[in-house]
C-alpha atoms as a PDB file:
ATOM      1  CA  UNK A   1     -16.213   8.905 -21.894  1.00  0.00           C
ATOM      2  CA  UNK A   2     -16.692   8.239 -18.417  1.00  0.00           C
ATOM      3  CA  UNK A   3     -18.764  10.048 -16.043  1.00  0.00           C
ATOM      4  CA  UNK A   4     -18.854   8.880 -12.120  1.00  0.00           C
ATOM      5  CA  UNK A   5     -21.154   9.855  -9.532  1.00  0.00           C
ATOM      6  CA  UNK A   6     -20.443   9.200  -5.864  1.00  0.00           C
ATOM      7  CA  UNK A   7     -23.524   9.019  -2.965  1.00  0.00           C
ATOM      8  CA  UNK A   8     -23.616   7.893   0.606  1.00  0.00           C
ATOM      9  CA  UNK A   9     -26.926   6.512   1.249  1.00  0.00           C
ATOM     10  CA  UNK A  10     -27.864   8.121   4.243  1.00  0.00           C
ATOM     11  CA  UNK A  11     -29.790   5.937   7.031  1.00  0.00           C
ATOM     12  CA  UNK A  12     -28.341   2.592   6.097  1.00  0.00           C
ATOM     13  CA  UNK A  13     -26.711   0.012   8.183  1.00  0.00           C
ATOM     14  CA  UNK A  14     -24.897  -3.445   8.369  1.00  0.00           C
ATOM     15  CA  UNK A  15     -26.946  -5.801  10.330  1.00  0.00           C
ATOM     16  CA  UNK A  16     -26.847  -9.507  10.958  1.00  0.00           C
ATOM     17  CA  UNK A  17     -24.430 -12.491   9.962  1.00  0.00           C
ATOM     18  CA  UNK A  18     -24.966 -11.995   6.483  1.00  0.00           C
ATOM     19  CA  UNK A  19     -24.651  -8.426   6.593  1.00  0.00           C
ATOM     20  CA  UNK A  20     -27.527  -7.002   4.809  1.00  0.00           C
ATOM     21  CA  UNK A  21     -28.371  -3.433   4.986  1.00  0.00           C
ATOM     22  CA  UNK A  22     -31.661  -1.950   5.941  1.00  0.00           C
ATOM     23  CA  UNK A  23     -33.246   1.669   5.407  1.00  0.00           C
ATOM     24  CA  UNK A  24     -34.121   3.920   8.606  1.00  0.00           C
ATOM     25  CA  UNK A  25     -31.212   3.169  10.656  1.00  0.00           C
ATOM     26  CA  UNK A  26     -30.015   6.612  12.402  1.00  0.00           C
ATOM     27  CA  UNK A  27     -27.813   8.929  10.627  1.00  0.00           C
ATOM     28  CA  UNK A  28     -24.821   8.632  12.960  1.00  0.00           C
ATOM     29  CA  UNK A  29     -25.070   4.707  11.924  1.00  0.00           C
ATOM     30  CA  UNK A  30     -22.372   3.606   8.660  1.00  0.00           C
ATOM     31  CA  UNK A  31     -23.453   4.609   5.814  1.00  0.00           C
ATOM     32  CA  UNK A  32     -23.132   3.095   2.566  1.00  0.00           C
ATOM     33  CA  UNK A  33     -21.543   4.407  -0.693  1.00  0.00           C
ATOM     34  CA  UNK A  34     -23.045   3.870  -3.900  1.00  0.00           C
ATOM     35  CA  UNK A  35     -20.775   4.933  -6.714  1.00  0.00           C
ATOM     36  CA  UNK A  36     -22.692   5.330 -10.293  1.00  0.00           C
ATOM     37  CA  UNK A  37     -20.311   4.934 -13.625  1.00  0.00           C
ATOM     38  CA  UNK A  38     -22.151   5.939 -16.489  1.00  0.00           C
ATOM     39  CA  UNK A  39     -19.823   5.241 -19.642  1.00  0.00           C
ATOM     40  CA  UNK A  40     -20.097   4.851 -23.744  1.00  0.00           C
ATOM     41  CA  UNK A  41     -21.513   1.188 -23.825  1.00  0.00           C
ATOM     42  CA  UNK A  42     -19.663  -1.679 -25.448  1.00  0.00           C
ATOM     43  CA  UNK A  43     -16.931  -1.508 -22.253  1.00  0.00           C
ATOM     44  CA  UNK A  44     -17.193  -5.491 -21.673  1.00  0.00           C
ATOM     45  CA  UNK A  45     -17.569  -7.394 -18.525  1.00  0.00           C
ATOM     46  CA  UNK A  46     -14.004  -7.972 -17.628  1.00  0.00           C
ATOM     47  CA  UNK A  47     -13.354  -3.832 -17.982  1.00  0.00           C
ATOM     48  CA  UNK A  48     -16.451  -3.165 -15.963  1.00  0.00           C
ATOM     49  CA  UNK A  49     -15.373  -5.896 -13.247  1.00  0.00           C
ATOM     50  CA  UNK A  50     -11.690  -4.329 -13.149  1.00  0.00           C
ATOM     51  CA  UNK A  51     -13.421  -0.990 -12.363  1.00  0.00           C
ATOM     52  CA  UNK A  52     -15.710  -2.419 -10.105  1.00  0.00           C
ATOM     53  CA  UNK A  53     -12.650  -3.906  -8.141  1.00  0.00           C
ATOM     54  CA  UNK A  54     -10.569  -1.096  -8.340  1.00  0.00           C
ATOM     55  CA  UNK A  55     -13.212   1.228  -7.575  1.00  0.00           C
ATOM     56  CA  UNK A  56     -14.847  -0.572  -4.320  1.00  0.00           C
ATOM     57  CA  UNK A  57     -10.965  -0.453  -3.323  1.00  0.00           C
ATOM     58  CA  UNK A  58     -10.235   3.051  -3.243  1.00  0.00           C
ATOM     59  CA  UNK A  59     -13.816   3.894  -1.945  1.00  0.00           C
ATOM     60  CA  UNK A  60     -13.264   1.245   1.031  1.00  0.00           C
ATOM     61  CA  UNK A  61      -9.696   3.109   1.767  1.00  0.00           C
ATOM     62  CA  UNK A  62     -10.903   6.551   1.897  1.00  0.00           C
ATOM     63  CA  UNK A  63     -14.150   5.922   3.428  1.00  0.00           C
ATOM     64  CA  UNK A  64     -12.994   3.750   5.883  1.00  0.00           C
ATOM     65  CA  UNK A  65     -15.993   1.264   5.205  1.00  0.00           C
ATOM     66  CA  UNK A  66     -16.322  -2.269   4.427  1.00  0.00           C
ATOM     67  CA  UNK A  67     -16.229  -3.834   0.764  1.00  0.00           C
ATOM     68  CA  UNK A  68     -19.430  -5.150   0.869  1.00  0.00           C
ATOM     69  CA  UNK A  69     -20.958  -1.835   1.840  1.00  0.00           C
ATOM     70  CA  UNK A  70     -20.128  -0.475  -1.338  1.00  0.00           C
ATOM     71  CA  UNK A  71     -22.292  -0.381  -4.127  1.00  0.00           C
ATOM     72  CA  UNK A  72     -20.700   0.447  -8.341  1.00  0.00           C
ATOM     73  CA  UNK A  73     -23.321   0.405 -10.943  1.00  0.00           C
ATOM     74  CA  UNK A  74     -22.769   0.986 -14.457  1.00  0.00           C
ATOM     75  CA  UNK A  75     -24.891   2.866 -16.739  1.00  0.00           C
ATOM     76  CA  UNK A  76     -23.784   2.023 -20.629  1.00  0.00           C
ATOM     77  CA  UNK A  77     -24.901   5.524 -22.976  1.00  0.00           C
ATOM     78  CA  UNK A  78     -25.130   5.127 -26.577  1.00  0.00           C
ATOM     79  CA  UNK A  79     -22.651   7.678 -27.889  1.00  0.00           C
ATOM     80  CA  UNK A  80     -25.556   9.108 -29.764  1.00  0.00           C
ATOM     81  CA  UNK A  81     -27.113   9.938 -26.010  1.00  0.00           C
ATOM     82  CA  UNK A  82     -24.273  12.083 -25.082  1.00  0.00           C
ATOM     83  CA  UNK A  83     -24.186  16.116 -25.254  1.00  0.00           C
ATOM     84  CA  UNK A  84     -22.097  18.763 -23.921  1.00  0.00           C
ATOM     85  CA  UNK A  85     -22.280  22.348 -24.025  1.00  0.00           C
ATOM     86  CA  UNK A  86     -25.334  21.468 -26.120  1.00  0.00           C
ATOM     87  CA  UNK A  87     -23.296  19.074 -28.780  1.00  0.00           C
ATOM     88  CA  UNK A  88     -23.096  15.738 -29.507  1.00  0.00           C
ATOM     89  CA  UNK A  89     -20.082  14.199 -27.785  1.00  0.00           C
ATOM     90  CA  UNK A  90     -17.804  11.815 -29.151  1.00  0.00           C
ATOM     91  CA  UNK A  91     -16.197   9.004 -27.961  1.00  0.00           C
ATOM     92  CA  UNK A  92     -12.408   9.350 -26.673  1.00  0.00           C
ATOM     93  CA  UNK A  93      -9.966   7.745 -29.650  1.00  0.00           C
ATOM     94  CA  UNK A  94      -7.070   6.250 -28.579  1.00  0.00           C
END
């Protein structure tokens, strides 16, 4: 199972040659996405850097932004950590 949430970080901007980002910069200024996977743990590095890719991709298309404004982060969930509708979930058999 994989959930994904999706943010723009209001108030942040690319400054400098090394274009860091700093908080307070006014709101008509680019903003940055930050793009939260949470997903049953045990995905491995090379899945979770395919996603990463693929992800910073689509979000830099749509969102007109640069790569390296956009922030994935992965949360790995035990299985055992999961619920819906009040239930345990289970993980997605292939």
């Amino acid at each position: 199972m994989v959930l994904m949430g999706f943010t723009y970080l209001a108030g942040h901007r690319l400054v400098g040659p090394r274009s860091a980002w700093y908080v307070g910069a006014p709101k008509e200024e680019l903003r940055m996405p930050f793009v939260n996977v949470r997903l049953y743990e045990g995905h491995g590095k090379e899945r979770k850097d395919e996603l990463a890719k693929r992800i910073t991709q689509a979000v830099t298309d749509v969102c007109k932004v640069p790569p390296q404004a956009v922030w994935v982060v992965f949360e790995e969930v035990p299985p055992t950590d999961w619920f819906a509708a009040g239930a345990p979930g289970q993980p997605v058999k292939k």
